[in-house]
N, C-alpha and C. Protein backbone atom coordinates (compact mmCIF):
# COMPACT_ATOMS: atom_id res chain seq x y z
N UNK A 1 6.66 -16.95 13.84
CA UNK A 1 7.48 -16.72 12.66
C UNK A 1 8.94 -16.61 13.10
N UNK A 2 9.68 -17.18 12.19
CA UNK A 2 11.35 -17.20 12.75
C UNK A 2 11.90 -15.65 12.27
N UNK A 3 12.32 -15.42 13.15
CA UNK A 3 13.11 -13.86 12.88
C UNK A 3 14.10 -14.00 11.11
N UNK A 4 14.62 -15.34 11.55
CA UNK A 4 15.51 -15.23 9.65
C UNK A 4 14.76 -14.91 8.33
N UNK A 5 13.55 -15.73 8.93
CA UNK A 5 12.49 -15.58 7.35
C UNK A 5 11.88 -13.93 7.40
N UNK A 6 11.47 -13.60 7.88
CA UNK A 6 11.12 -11.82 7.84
C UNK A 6 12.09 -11.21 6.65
N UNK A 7 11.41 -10.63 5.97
CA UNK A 7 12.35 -9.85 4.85
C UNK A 7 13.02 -8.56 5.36
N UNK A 8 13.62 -8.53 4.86
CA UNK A 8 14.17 -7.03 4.97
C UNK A 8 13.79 -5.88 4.56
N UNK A 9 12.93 -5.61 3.47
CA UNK A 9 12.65 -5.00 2.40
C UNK A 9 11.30 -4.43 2.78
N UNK A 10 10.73 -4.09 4.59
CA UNK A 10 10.31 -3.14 4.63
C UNK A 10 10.53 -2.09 5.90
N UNK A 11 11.73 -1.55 5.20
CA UNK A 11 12.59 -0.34 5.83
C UNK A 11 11.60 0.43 6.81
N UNK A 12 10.82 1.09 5.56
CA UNK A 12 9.93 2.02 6.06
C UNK A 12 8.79 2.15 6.78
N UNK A 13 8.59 1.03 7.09
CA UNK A 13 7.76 0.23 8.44
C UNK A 13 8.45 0.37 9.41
N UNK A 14 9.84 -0.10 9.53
CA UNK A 14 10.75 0.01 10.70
C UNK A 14 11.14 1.42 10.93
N UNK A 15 10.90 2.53 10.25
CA UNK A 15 11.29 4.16 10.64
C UNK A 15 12.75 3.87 10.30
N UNK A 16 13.29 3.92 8.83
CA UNK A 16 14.24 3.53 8.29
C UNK A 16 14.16 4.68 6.86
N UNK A 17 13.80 5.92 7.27
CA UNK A 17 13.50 6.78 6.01
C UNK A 17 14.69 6.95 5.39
N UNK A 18 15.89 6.54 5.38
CA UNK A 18 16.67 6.95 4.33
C UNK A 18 16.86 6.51 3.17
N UNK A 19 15.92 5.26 3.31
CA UNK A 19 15.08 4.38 2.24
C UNK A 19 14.37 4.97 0.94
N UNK A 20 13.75 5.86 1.79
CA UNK A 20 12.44 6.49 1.26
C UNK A 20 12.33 6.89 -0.32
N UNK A 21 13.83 7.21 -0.65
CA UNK A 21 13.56 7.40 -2.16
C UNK A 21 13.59 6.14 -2.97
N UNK A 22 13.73 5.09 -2.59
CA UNK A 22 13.30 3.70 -3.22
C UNK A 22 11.98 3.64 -3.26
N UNK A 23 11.42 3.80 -2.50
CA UNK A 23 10.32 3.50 -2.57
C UNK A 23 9.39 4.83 -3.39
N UNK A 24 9.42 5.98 -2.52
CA UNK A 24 9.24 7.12 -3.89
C UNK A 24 9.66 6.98 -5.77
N UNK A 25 11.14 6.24 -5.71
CA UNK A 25 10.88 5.80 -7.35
C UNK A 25 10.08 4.58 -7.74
N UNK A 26 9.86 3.79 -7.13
CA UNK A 26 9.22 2.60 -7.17
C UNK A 26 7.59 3.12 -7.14
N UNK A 27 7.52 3.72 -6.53
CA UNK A 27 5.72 4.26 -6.89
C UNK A 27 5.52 5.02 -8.09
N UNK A 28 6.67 5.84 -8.27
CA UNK A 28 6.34 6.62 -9.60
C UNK A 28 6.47 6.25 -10.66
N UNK A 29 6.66 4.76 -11.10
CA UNK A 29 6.86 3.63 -11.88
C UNK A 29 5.49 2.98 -11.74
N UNK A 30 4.94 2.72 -10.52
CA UNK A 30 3.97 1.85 -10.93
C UNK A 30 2.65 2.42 -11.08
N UNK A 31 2.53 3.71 -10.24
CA UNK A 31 0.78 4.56 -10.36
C UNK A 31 0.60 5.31 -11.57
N UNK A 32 1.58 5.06 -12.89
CA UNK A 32 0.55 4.99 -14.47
C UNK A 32 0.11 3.65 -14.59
N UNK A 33 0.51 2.99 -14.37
CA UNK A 33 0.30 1.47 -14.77
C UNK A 33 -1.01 1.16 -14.15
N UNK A 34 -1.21 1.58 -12.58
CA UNK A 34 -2.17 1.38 -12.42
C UNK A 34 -3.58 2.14 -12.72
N UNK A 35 -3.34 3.65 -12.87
CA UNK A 35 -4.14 4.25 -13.21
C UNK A 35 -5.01 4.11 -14.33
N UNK A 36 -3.79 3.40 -15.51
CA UNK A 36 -4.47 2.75 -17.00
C UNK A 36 -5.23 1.47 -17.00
N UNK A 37 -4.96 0.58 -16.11
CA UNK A 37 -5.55 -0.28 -15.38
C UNK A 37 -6.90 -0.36 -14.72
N UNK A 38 -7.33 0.92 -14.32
CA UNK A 38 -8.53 1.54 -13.39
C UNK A 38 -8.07 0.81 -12.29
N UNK A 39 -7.14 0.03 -11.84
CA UNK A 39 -6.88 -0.46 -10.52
C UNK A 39 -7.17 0.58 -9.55
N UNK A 40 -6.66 1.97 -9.56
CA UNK A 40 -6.89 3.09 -8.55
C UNK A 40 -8.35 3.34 -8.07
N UNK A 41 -9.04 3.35 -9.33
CA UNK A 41 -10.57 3.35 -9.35
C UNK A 41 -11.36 2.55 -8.52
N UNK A 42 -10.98 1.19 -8.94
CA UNK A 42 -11.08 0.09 -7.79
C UNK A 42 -11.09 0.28 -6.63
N UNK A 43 -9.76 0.96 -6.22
CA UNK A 43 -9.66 0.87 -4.65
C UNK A 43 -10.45 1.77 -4.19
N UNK A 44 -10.54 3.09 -4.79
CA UNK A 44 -11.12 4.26 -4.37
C UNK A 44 -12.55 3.69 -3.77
N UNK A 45 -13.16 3.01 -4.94
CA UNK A 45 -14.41 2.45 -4.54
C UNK A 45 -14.72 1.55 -3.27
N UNK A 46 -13.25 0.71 -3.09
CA UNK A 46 -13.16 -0.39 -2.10
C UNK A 46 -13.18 1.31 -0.68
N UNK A 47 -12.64 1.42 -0.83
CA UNK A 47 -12.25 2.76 0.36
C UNK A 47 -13.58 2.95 0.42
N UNK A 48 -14.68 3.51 -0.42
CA UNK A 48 -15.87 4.37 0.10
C UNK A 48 -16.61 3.42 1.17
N UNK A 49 -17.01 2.53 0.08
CA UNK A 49 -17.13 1.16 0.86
C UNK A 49 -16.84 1.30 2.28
N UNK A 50 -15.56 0.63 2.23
CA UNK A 50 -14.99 1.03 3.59
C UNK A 50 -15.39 2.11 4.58
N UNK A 51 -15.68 3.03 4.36
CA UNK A 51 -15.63 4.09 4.86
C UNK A 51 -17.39 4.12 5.28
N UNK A 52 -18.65 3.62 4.52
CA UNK A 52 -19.88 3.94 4.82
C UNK A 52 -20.22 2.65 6.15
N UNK A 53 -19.32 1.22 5.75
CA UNK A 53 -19.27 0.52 6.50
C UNK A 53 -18.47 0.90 8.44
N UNK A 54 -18.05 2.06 8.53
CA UNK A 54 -17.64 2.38 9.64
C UNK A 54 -16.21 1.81 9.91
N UNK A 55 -15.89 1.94 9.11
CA UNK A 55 -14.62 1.37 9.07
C UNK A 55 -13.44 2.31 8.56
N UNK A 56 -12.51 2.54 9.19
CA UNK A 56 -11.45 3.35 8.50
C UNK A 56 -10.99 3.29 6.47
N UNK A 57 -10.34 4.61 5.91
CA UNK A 57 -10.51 4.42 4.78
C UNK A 57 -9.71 3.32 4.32
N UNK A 58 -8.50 3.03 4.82
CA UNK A 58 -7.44 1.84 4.54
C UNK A 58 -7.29 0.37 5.60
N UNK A 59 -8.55 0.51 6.39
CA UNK A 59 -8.43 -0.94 6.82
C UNK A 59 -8.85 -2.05 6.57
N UNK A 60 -9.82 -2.09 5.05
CA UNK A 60 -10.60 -2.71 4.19
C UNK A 60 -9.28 -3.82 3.42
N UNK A 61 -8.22 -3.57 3.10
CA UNK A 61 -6.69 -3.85 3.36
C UNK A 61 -6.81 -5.29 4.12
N UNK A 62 -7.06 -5.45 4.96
CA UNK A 62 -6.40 -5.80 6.18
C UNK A 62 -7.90 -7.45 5.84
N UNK A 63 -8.87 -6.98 5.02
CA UNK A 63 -10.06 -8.18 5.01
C UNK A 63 -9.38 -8.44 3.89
N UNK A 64 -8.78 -8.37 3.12
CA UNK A 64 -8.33 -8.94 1.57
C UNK A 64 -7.65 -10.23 1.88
């Protein structure tokens, strides 16, 4: 991958917390949306999943 194409836009991956309240308002915007959605529900389930399979709770992520 060419270093130019990489976005910028994840600070907080790079240990760039002064970011952090972007992204703190940006979640608190979108987790009603998803909650009304049952999207949360979803994942929760994808996680157990995950989790009986021996697998960490958020690396189920990473097969999507």
């Amino acid at each position: 991958m060419i270093k130019k194409d990489v976005k910028e836009n994840l600070s907080i991956i790079n240990n760039q917390s002064e970011y952090m309240y972007i992204y703190v308002e940006n979640i608190k915007d979108i987790v009603p949306y998803l909650y009304k959605n049952s999207y949360i529900d979803m994942l929760e389930d994808k996680m157990e999943v995950a989790e009986k399979e021996g697998k960490g709770k958020y690396t189920y992520l990473s097969d999507i």
